[in-house]
C-alpha atoms as a PDB file:
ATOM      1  CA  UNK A   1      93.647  43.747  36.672  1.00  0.00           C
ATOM      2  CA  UNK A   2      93.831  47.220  37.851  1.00  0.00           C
ATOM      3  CA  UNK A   3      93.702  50.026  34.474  1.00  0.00           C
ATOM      4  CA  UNK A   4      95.092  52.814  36.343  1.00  0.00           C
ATOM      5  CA  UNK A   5      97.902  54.668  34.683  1.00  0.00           C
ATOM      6  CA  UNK A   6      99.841  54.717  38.075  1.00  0.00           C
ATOM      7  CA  UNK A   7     100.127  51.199  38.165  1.00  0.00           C
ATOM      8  CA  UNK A   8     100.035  49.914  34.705  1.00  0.00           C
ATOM      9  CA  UNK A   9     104.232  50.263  34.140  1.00  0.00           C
ATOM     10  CA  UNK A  10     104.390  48.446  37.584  1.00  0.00           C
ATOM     11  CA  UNK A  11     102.432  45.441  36.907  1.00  0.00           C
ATOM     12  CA  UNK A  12     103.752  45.039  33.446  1.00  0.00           C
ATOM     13  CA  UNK A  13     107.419  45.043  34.685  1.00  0.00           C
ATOM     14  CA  UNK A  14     106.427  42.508  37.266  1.00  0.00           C
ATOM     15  CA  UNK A  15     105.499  40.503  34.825  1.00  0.00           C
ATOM     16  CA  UNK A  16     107.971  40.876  32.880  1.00  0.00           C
ATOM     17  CA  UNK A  17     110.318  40.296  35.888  1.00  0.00           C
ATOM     18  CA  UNK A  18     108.783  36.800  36.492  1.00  0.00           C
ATOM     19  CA  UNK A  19     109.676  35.582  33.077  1.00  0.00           C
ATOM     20  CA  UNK A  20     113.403  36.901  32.863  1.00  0.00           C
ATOM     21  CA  UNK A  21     114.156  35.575  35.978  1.00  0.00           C
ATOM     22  CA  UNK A  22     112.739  32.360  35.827  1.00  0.00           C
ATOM     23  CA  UNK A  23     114.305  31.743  32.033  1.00  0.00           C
ATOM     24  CA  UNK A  24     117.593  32.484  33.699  1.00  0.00           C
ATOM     25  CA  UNK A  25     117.193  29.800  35.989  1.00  0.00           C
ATOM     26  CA  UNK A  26     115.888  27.590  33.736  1.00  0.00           C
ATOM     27  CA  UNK A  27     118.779  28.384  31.087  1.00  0.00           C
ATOM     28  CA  UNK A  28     121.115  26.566  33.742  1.00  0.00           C
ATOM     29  CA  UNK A  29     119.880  23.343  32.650  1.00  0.00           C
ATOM     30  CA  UNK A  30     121.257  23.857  28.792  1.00  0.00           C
ATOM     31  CA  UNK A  31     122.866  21.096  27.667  1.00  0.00           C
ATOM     32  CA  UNK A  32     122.916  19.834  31.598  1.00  0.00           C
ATOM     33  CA  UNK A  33     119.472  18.013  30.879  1.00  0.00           C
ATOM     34  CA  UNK A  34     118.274  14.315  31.475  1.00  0.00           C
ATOM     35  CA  UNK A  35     118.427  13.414  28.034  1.00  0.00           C
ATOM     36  CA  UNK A  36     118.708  15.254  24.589  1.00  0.00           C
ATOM     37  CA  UNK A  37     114.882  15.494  24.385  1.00  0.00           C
ATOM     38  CA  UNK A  38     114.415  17.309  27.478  1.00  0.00           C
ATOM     39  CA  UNK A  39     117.210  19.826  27.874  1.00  0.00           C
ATOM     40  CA  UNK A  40     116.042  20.848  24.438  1.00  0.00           C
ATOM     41  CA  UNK A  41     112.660  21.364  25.840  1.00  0.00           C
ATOM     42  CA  UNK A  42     113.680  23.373  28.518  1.00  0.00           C
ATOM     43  CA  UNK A  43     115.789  25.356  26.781  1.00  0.00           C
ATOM     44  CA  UNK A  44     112.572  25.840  24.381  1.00  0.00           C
ATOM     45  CA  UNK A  45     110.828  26.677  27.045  1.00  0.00           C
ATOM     46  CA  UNK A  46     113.189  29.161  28.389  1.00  0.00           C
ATOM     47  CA  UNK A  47     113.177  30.977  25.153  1.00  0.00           C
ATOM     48  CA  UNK A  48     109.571  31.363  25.579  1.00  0.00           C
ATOM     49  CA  UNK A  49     109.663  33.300  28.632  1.00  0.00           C
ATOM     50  CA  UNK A  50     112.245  35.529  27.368  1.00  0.00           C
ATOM     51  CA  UNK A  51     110.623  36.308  24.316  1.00  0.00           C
ATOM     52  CA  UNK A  52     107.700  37.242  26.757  1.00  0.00           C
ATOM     53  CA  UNK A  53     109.790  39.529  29.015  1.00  0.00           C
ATOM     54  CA  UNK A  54     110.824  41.067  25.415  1.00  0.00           C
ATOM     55  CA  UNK A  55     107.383  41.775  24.619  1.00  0.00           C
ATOM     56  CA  UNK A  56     106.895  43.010  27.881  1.00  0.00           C
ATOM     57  CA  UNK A  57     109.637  45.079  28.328  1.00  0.00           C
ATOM     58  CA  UNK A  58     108.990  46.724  25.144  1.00  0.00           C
ATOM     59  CA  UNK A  59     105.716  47.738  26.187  1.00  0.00           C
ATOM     60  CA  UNK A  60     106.862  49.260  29.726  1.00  0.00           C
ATOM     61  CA  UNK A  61     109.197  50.957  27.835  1.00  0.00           C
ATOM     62  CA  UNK A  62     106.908  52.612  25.451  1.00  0.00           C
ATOM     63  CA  UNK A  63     104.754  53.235  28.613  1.00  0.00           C
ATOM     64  CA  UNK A  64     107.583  55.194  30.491  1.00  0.00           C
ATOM     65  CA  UNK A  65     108.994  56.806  27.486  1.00  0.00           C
ATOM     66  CA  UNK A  66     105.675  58.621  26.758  1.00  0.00           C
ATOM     67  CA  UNK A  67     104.809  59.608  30.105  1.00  0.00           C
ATOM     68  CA  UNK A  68     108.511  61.326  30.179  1.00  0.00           C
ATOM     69  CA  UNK A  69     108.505  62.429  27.386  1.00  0.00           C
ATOM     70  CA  UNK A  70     111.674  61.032  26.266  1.00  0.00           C
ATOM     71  CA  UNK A  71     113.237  57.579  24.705  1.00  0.00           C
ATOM     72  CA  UNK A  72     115.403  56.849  27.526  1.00  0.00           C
ATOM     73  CA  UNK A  73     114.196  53.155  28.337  1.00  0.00           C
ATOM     74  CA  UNK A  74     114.466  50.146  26.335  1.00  0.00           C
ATOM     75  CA  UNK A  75     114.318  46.753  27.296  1.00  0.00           C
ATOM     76  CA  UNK A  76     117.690  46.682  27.544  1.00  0.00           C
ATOM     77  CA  UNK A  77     117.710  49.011  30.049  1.00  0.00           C
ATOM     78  CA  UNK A  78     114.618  47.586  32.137  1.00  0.00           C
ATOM     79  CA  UNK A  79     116.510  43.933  31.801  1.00  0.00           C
ATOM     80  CA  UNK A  80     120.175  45.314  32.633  1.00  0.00           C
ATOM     81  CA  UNK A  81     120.565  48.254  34.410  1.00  0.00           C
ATOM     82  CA  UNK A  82     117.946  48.311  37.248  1.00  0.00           C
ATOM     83  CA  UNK A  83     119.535  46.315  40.525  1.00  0.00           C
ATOM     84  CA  UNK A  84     117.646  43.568  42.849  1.00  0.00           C
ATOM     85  CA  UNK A  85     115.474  46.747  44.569  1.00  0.00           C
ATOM     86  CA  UNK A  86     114.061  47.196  41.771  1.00  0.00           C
ATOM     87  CA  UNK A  87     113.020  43.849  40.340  1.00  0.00           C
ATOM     88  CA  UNK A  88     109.683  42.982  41.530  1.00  0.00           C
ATOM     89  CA  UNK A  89     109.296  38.837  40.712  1.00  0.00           C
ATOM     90  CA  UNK A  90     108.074  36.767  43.106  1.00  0.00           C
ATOM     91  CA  UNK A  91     111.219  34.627  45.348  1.00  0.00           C
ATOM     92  CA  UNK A  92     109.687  31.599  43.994  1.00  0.00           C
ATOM     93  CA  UNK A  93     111.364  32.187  40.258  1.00  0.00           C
ATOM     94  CA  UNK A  94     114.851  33.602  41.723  1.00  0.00           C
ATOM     95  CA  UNK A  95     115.249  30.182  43.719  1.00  0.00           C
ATOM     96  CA  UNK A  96     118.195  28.102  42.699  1.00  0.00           C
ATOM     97  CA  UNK A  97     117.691  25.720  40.283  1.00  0.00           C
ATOM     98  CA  UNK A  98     117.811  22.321  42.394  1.00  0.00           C
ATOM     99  CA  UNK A  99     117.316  18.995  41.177  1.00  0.00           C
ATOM    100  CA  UNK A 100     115.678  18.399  37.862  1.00  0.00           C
ATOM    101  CA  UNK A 101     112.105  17.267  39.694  1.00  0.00           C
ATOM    102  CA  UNK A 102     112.736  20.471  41.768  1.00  0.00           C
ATOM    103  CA  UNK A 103     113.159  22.719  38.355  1.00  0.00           C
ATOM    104  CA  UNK A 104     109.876  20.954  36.735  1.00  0.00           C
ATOM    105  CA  UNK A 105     107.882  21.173  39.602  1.00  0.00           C
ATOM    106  CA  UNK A 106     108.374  24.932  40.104  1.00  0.00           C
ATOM    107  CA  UNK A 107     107.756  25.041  36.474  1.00  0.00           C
ATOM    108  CA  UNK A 108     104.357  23.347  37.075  1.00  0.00           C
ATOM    109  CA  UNK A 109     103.394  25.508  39.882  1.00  0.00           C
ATOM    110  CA  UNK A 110     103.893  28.736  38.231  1.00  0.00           C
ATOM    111  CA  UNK A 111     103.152  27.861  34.596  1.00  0.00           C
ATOM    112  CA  UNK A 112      99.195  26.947  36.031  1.00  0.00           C
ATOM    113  CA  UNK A 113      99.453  30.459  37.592  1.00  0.00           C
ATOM    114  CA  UNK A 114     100.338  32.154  34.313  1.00  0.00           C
ATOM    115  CA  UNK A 115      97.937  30.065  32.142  1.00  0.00           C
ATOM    116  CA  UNK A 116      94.928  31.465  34.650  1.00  0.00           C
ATOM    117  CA  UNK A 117      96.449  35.110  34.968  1.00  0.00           C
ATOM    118  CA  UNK A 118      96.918  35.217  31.200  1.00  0.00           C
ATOM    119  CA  UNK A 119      93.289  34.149  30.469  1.00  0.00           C
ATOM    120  CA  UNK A 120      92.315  37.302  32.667  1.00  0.00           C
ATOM    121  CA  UNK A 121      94.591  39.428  30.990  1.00  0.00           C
ATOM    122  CA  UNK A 122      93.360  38.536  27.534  1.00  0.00           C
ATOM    123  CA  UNK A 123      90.474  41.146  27.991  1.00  0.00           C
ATOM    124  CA  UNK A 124      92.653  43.489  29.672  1.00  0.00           C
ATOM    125  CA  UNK A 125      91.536  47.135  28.586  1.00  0.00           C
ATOM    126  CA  UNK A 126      95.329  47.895  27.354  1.00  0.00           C
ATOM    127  CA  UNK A 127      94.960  46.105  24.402  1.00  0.00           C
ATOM    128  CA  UNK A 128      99.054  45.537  23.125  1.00  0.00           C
ATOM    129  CA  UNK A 129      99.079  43.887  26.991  1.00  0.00           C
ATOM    130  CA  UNK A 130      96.112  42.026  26.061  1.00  0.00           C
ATOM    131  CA  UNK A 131      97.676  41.166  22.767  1.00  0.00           C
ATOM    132  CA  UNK A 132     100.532  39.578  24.160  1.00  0.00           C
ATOM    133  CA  UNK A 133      98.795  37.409  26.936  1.00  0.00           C
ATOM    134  CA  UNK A 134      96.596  35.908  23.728  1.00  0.00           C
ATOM    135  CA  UNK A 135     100.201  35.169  22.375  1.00  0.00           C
ATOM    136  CA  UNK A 136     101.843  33.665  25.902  1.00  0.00           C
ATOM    137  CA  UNK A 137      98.842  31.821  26.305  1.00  0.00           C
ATOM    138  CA  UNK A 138      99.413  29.206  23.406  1.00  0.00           C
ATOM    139  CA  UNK A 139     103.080  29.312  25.032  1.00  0.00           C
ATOM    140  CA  UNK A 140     101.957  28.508  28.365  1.00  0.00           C
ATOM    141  CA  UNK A 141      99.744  26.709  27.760  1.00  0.00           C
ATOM    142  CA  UNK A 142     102.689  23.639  26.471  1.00  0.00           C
ATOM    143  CA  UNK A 143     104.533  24.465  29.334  1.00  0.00           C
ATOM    144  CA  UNK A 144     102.068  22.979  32.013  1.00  0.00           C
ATOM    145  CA  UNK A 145     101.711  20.332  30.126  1.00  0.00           C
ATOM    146  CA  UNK A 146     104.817  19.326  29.923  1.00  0.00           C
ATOM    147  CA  UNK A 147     105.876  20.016  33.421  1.00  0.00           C
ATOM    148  CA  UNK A 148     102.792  18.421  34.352  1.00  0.00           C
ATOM    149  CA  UNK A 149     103.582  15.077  33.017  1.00  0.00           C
ATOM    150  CA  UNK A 150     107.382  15.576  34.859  1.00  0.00           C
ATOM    151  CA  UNK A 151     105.603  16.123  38.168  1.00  0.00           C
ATOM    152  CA  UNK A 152     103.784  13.092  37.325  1.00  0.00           C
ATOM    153  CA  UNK A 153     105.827  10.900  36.506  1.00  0.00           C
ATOM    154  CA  UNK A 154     108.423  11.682  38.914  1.00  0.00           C
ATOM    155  CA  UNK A 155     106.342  11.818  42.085  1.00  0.00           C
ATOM    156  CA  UNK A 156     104.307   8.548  40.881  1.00  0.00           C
ATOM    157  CA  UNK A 157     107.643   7.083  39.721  1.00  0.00           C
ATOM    158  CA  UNK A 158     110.259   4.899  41.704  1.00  0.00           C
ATOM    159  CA  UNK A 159     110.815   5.148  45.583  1.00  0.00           C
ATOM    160  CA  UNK A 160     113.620   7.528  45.324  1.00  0.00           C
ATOM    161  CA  UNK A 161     111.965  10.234  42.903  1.00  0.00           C
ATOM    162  CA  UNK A 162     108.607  10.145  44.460  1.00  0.00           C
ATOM    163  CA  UNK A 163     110.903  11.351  47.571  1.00  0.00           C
ATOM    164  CA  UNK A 164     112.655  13.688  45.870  1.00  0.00           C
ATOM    165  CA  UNK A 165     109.118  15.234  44.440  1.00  0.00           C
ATOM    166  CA  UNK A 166     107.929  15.299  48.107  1.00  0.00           C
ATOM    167  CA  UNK A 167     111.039  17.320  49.204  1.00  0.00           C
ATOM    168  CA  UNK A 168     110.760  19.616  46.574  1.00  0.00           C
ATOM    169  CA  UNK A 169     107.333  20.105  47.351  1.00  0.00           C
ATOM    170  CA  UNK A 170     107.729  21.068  50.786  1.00  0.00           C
ATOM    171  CA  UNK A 171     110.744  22.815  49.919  1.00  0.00           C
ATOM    172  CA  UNK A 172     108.880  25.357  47.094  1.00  0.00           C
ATOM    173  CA  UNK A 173     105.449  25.391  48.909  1.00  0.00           C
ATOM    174  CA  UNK A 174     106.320  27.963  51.236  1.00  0.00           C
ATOM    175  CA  UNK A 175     106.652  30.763  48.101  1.00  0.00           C
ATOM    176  CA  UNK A 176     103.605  29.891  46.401  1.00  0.00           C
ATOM    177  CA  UNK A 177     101.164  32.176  48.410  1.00  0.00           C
ATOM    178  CA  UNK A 178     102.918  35.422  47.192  1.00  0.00           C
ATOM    179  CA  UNK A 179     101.760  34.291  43.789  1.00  0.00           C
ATOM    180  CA  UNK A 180      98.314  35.607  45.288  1.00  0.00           C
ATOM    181  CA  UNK A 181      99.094  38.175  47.530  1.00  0.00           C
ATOM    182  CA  UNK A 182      98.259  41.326  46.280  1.00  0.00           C
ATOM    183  CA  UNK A 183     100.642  44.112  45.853  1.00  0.00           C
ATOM    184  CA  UNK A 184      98.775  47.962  44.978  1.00  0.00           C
ATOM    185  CA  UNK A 185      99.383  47.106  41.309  1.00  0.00           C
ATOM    186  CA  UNK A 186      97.329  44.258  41.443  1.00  0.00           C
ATOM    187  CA  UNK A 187      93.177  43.558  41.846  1.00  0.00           C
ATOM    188  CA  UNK A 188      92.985  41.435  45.013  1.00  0.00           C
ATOM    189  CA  UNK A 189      89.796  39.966  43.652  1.00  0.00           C
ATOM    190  CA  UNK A 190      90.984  38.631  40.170  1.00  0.00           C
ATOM    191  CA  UNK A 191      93.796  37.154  42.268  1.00  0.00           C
ATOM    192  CA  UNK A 192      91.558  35.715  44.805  1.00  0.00           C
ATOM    193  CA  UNK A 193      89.710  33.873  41.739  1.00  0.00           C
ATOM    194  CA  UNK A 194      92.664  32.862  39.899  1.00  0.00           C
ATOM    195  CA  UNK A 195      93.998  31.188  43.584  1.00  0.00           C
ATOM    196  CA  UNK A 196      90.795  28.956  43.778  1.00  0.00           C
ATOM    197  CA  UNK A 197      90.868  27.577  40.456  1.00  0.00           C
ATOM    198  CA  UNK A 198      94.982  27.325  40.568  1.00  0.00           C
ATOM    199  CA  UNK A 199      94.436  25.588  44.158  1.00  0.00           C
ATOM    200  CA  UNK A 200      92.264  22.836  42.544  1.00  0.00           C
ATOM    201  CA  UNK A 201      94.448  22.134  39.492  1.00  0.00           C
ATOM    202  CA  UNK A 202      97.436  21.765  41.391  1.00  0.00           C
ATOM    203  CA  UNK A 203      95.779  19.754  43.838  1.00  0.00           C
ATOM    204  CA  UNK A 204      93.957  17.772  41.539  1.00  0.00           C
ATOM    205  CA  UNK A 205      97.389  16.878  40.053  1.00  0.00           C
ATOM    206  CA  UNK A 206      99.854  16.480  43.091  1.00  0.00           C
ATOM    207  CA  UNK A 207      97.140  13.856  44.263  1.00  0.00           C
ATOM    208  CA  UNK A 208      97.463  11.667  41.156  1.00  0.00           C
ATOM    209  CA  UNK A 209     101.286  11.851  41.394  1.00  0.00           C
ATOM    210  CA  UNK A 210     100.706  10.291  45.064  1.00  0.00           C
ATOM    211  CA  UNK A 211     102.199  13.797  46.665  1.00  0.00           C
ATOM    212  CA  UNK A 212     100.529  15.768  49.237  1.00  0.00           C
ATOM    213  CA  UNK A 213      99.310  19.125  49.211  1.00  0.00           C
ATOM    214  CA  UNK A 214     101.470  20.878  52.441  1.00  0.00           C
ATOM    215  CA  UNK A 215      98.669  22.461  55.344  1.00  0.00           C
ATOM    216  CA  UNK A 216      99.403  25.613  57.430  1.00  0.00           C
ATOM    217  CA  UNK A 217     102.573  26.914  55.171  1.00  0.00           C
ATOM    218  CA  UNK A 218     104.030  30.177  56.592  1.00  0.00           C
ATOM    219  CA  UNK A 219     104.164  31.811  53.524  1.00  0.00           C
ATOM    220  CA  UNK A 220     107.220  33.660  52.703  1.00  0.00           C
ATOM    221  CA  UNK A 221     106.962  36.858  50.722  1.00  0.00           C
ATOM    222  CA  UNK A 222     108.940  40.358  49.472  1.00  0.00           C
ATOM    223  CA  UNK A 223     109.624  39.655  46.191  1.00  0.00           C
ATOM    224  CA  UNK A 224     106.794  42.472  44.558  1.00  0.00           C
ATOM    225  CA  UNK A 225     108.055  44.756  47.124  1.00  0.00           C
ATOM    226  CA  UNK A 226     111.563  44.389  45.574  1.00  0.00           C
ATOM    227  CA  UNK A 227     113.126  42.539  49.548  1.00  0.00           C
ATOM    228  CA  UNK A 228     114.531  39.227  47.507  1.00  0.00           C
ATOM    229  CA  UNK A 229     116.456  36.469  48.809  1.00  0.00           C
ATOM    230  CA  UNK A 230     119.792  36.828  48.414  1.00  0.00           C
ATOM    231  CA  UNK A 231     120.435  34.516  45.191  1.00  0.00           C
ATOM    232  CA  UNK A 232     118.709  37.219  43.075  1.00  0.00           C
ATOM    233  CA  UNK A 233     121.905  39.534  43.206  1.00  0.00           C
ATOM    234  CA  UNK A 234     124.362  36.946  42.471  1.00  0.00           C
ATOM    235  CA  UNK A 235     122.198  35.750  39.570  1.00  0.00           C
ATOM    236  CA  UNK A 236     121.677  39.581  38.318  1.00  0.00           C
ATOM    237  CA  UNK A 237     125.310  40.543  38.916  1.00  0.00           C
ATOM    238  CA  UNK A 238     126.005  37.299  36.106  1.00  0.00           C
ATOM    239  CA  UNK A 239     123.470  38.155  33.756  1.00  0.00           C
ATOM    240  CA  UNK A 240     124.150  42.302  33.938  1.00  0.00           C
ATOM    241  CA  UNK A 241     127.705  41.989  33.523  1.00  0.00           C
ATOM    242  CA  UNK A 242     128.279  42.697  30.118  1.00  0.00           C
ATOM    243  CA  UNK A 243     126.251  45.503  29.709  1.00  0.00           C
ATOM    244  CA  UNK A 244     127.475  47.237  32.829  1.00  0.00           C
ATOM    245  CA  UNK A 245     131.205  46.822  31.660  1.00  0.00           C
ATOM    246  CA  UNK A 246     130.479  47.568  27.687  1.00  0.00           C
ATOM    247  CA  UNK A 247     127.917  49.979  28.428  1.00  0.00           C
ATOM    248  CA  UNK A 248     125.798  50.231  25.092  1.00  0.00           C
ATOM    249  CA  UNK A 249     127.849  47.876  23.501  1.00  0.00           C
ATOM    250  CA  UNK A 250     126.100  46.047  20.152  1.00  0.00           C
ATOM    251  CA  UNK A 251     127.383  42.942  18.580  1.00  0.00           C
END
């Protein structure tokens, strides 16, 4: 990815971004899970990709504190007090949480994204970023796994979830391409190699669940440029609440 001090803070806090907002989603699902097993394991998950967005929010925070010259940002303040304009994820995380086969197939689809962009990033010339992609990695690398075998089993499973699978598909294939579309804080070409490989994974694995790959998707995009859908305010007016009444507050 791109070095460049003008866009390191951006792409960081995307990142970042991408994890909060998708653990907040996936939080929804505590103790509302299948069975015990499996709402723990989401929940694990979740916890993950928040202690990711820590890491990451730490480090834009360094980043902007020493180009100011001050110690005004924390993670706190990157997580709580910027509104939806300023959150760069992609739509595809701030979706509503759906169905459980909805929830583990979005899971699927980005977690093979992050595996592959966190495999670049492991060489990445800012080495505490490169640090903590070596760390995600071992993270991620569970969580396609396991929401691999959900998208399996559900969409190669009785009549009723296969159909559910092939609605959610079609449903969540439509955000997928911004995943890939390059905003200036990005390298285009790393992205265009990480879609090829992520294209034949996810292929390779909607095929043996018996689901089909959509063709000729308008792809819907913003999210990078900070134009979201509009769950992303409700969600962030929830999670920010606390700190924006009991500004500072500590437990």
């Amino acid at each position: 990815m791109k070095n460049q001090s003008n866009s390191t803070v951006p792409f960081i806090l995307y990142l970042a971004d991408n994890n909060l907002i998708l653990a907040q989603r996936n939080s929804e699902w505590c103790g509302h899970g299948p069975v015990l097993e499996q709402d723990i394991a989401i929940t694990n998950i979740t916890l993950d990709l928040i202690g990711q967005a820590r890491m990451l929010y730490q480090l834009a925070a360094d980043h902007i504190n020493r180009q100011n010259g001050n110690q005004d940002a924390t993670e706190d303040t990157l997580a709580y007090l910027r509104n939806e304009r300023e959150f760069s994820n992609v739509l595809m995380v701030e979706l509503p949480k759906g169905h459980w086969g909805f929830t583990v197939l979005r899971q699927y689809l980005f977690s093979e994204f992050q595996y592959l962009l966190y495999r670049q990033l492991s060489a990445h010339a800012d080495e505490p970023l490169s640090a903590i992609a070596v760390k995600s990695l071992k993270e991620v690398t569970y969580h396609v796994q396991w929401s691999r075998e959900w998208v399996l089993r559900l969409g190669d499973g009785t009549s009723e979830s296969h159909q559910k699978m092939a609605d959610a598909v079609q449903d969540i294939w439509m955000y997928t391409g911004e995943l890939f579309q390059a905003a200036p804080f990005e390298d285009a070409a790393v992205l265009q190699s990480i879609h090829t490989e992520w294209k034949q994974r996810i292929t390779e694995t909607l095929e043996e669940a018996t689901l089909t790959v959509p063709e000729n998707v308008f792809m819907q995009q913003g999210g990078k440029q900070g134009i979201h859908t509009e769950h992303l305010g409700y969600m962030l007016a929830e999670m920010q609440y606390l700190q924006r009444m009991h500004p500072n507050a500590t437990w």
